[in-house]
C-alpha atoms as a PDB file:
ATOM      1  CA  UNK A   1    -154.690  44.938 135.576  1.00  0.00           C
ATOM      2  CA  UNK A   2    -153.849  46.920 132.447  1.00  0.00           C
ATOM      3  CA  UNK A   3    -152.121  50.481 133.153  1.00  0.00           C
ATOM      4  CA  UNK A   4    -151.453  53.292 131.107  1.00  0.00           C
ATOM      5  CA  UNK A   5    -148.774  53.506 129.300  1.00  0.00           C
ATOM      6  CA  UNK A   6    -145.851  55.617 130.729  1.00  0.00           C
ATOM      7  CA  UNK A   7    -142.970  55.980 127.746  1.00  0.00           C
ATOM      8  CA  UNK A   8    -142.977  54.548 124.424  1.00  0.00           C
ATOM      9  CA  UNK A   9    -139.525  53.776 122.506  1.00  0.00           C
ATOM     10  CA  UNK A  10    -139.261  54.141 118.809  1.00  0.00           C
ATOM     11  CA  UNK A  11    -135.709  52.442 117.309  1.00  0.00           C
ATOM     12  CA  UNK A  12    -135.321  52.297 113.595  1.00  0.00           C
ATOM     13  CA  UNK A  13    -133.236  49.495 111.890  1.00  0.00           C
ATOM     14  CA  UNK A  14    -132.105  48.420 108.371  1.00  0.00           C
ATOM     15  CA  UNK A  15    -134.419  45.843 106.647  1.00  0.00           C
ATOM     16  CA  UNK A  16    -132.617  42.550 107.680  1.00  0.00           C
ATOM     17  CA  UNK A  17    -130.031  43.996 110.281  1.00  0.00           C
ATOM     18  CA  UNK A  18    -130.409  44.033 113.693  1.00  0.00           C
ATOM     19  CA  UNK A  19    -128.429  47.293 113.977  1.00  0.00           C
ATOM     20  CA  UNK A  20    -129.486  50.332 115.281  1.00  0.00           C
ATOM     21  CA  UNK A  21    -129.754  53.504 113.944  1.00  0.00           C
ATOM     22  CA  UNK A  22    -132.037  55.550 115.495  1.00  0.00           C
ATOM     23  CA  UNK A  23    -133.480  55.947 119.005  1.00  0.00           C
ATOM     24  CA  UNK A  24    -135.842  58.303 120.819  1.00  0.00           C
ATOM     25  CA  UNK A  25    -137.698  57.444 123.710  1.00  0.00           C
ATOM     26  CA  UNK A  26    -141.541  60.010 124.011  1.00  0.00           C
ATOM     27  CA  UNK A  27    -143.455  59.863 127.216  1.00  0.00           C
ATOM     28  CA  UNK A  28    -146.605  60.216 125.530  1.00  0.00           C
ATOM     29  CA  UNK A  29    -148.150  58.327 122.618  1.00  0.00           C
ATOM     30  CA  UNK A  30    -149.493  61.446 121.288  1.00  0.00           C
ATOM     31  CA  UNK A  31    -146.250  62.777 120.238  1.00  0.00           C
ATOM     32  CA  UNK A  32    -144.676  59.196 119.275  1.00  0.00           C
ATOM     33  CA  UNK A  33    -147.727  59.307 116.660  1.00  0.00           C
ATOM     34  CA  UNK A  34    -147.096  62.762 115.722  1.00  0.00           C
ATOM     35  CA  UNK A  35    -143.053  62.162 114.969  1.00  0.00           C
ATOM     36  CA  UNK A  36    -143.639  58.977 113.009  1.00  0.00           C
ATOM     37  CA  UNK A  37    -146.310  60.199 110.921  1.00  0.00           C
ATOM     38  CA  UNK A  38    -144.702  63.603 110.087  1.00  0.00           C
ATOM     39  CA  UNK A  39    -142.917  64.004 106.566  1.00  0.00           C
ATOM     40  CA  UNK A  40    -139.598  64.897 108.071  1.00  0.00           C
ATOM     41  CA  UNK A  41    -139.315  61.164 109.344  1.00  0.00           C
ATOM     42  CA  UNK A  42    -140.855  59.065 106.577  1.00  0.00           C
ATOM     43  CA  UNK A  43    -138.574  60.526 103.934  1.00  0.00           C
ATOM     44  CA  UNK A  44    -135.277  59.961 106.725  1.00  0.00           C
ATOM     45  CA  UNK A  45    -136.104  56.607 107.399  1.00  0.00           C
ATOM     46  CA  UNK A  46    -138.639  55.464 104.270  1.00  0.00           C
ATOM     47  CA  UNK A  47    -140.525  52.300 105.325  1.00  0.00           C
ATOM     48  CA  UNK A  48    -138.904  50.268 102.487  1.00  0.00           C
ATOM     49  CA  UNK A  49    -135.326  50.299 103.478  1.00  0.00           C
ATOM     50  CA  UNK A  50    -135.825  50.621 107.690  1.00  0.00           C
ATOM     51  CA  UNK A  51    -137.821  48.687 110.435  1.00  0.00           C
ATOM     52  CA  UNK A  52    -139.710  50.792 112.798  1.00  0.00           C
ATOM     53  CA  UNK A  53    -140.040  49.671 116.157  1.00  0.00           C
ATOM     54  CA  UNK A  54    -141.762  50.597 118.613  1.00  0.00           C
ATOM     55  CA  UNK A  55    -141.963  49.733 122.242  1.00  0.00           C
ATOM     56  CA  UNK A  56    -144.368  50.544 124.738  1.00  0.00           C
ATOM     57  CA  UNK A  57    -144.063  50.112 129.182  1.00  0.00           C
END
């Protein structure tokens, strides 16, 4: 019964808060990985001070 995946949702939050502060929604996972593991993103949202999220359907 398992499907592929058709969008995954990344949303970034403070440590502790239930605030957003970021959202982008990629239709592929391939890119999802790409943005998350590029330098651009880890030193805008470093894993010590934000939550990433990520939600796939």
């Amino acid at each position: 019964m398992a499907g592929k995946a058709k969008s995954v949702y990344l949303t970034v939050t403070p440590k502790g808060q239930f605030q957003t502060v970021f959202r982008k929604t990629f239709f592929d996972a391939k890119g999802y990985n790409d943005y998350v593991n590029s330098e651009e993103f880890k030193t805008k949202w470093p894993a010590d001070q934000f939550d990433v999220i990520k939600e796939t359907y």
